[in-house]
Protein backbone atom coordinates (compact mmCIF):
# COMPACT_ATOMS: atom_id res chain seq x y z
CA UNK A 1 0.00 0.00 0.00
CA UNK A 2 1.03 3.50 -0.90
CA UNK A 3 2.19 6.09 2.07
CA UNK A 4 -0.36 7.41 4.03
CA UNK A 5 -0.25 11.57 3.58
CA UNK A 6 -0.33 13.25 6.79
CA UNK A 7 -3.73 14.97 8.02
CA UNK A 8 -2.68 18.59 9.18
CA UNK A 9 -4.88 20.65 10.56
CA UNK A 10 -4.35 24.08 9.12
CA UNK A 11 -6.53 26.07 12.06
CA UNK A 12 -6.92 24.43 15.28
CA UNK A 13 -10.09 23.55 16.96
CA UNK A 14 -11.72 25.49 19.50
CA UNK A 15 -12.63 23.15 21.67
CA UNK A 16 -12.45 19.37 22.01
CA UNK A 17 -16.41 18.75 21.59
CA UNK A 18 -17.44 16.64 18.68
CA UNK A 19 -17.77 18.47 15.58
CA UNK A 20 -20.98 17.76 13.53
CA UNK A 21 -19.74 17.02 9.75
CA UNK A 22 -21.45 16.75 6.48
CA UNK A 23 -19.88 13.73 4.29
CA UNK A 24 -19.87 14.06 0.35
CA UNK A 25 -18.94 10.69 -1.71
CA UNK A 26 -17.85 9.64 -5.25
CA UNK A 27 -18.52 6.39 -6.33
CA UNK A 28 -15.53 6.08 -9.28
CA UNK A 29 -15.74 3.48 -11.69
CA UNK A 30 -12.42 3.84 -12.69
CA UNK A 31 -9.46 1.24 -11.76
CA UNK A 32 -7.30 3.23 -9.73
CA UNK A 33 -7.59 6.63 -8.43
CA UNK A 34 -5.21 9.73 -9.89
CA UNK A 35 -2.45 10.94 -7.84
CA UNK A 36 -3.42 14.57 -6.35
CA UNK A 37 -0.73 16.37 -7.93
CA UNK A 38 -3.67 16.06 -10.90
CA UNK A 39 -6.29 17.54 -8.29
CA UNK A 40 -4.18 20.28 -7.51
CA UNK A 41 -3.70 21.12 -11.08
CA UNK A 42 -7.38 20.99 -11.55
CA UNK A 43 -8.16 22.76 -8.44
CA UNK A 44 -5.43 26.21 -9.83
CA UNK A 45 -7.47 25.80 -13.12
CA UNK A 46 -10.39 26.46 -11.56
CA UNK A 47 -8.87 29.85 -9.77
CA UNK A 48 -8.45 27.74 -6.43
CA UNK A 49 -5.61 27.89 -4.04
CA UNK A 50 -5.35 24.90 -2.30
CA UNK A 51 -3.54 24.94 1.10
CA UNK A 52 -1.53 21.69 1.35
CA UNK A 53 -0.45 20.52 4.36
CA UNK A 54 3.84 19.96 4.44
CA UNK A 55 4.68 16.88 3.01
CA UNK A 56 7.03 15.37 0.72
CA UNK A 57 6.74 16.18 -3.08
CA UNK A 58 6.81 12.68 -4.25
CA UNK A 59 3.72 11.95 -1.85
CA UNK A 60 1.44 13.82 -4.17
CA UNK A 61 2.29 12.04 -7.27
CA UNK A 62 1.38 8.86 -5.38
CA UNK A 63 -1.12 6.76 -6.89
CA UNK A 64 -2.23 5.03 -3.55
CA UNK A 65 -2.76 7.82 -1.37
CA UNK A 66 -4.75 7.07 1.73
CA UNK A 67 -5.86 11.09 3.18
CA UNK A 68 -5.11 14.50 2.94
CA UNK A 69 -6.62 17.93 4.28
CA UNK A 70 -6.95 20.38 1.51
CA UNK A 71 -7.43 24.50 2.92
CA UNK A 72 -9.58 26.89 0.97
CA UNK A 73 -8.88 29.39 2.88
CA UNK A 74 -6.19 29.75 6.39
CA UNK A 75 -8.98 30.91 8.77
CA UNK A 76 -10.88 28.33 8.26
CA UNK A 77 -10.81 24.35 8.82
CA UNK A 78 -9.71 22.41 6.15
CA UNK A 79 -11.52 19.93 4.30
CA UNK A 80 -10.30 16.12 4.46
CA UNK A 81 -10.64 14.03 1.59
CA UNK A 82 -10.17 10.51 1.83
CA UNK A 83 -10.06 7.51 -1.10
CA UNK A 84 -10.87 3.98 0.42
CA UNK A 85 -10.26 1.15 -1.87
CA UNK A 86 -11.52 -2.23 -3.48
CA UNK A 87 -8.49 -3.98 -1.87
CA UNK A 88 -5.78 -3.25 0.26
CA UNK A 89 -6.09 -1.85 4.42
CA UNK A 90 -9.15 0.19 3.82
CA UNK A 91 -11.09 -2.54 1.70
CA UNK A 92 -13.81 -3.25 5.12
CA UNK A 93 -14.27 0.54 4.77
CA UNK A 94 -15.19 0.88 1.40
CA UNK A 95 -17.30 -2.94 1.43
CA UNK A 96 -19.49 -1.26 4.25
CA UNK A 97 -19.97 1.91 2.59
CA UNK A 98 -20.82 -0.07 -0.95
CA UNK A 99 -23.38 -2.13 0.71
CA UNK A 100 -25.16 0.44 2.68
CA UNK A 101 -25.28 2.72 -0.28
CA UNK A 102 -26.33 -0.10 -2.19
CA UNK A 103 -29.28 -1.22 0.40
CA UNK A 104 -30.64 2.07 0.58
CA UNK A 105 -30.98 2.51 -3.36
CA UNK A 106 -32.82 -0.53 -3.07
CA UNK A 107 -35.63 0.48 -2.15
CA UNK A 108 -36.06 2.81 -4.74
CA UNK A 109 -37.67 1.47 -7.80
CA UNK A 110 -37.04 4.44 -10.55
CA UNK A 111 -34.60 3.95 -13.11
CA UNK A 112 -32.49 6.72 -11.63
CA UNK A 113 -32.25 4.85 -8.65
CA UNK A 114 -31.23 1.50 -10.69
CA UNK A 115 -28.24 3.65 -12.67
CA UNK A 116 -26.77 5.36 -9.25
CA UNK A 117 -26.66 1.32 -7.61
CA UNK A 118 -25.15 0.33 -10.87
CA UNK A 119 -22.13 2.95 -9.96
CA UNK A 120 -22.00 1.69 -6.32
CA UNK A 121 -21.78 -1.55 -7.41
CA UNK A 122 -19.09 -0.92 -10.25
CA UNK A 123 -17.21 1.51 -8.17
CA UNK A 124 -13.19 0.62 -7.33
CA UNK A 125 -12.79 3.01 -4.94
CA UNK A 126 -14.47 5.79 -2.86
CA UNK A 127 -13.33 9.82 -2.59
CA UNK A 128 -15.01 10.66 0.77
CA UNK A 129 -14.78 14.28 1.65
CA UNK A 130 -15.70 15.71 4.96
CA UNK A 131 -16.57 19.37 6.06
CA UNK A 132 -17.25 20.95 9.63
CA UNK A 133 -20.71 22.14 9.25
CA UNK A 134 -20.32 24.98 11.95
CA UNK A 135 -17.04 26.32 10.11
CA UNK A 136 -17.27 25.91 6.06
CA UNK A 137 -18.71 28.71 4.10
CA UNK A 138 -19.84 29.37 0.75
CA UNK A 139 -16.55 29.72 -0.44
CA UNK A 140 -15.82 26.20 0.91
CA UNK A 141 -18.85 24.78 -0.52
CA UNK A 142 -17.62 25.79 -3.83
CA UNK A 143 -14.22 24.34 -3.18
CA UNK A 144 -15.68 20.97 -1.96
CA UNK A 145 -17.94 20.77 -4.98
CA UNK A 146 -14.55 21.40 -7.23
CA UNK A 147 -13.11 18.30 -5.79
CA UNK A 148 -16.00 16.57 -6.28
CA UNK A 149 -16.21 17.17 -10.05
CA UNK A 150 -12.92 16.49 -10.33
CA UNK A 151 -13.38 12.78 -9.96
CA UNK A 152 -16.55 12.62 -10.92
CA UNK A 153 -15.57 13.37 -14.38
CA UNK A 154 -12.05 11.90 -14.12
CA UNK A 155 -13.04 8.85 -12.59
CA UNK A 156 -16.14 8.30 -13.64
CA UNK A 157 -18.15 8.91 -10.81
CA UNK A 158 -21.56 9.87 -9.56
CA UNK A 159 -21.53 12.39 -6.71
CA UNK A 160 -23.51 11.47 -3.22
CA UNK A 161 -23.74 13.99 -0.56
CA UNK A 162 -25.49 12.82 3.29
CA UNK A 163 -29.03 14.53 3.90
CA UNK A 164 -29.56 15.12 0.41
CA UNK A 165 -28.55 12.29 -2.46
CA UNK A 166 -26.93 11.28 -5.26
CA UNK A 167 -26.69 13.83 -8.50
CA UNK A 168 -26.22 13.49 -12.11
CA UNK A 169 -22.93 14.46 -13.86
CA UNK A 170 -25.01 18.12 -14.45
CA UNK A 171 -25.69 18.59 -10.94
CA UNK A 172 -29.24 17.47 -10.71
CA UNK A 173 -30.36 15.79 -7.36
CA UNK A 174 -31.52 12.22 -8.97
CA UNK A 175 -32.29 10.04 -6.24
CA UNK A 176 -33.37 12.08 -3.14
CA UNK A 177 -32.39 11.27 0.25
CA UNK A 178 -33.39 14.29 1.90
CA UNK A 179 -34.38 13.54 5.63
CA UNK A 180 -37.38 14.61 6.78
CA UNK A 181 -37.94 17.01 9.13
């Protein structure tokens, strides 16, 4: 397995209480994931300056990565992406996210619902990103949503995001999740 990339906070915490997060997910079809020196490059294309955490050069041409926390901006928390594979140390991770992803489009009947399962089922590995609801703003939205199209279209991938679904390569929500209130 590849080397694990270091998760650096770039702003510390407050406090030590448990910090309600909002999970994003794409399901890639694609054999292997890219290293993130490509998600940086995509990320400065887009007029993004991602804040990287110290690490070795080499580490982010690594095809294996395991984590990393990517700033948007220094006064804020970073967001922490995280690829959990097919096979390898992470493989019980990504089997119990396939199958409850999997389960739950189950019970929808509409062909929507049938194509999103088809990804879960197909997919070789999953990006998970994760964002501290209390501290990301719009500006962090935007940046999350940038690393999610990168593998979405690079990997082929179909974006899923907790409390609301799983959308279509244009953005549309296509099987809705939303809880209810």
């Amino acid at each position: 397995m590849g080397k694990d990339i270091p998760v650096v906070s770039i702003t510390k915490p407050e406090d030590d209480a448990p910090e309600d997060a909002i999970y994003c997910r794409v399901f890639c079809q694609r054999q292997e994931s890219p290293p993130l020196r490509l998600l940086m490059d995509f990320l400065k294309s887009k007029g993004q300056v991602p804040l990287v955490p110290k690490m070795d050069p080499e580490a982010l041409d690594d095809w294996t990565w395991v984590q990393i926390s990517l700033g948007y901006q220094r006064e804020r928390r970073p967001i922490q992406l995280f690829c959990v594979r097919n096979q390898g140390s992470y493989k019980d991770v990504f089997e119990k996210e396939q199958a409850g992803f999997h389960g739950q489009l189950s019970a929808f009947g509409d062909e929507e619902a049938h194509l999103a399962k088809e990804f879960v089922d197909r997919a070789h590995f999953i990006i998970t990103t994760r964002l501290i609801k209390d501290d990301i703003n719009d500006e962090g939205y935007d940046f999350n949503g940038w690393i999610l199209e990168f593998f979405q279209e690079n990997c082929n991938g179909i974006v899923q995001m907790d409390g609301q679904g799983f959308f279509s390569p244009k953005g549309e929500l296509v099987v809705d999740f939303q809880e209810e209130e």
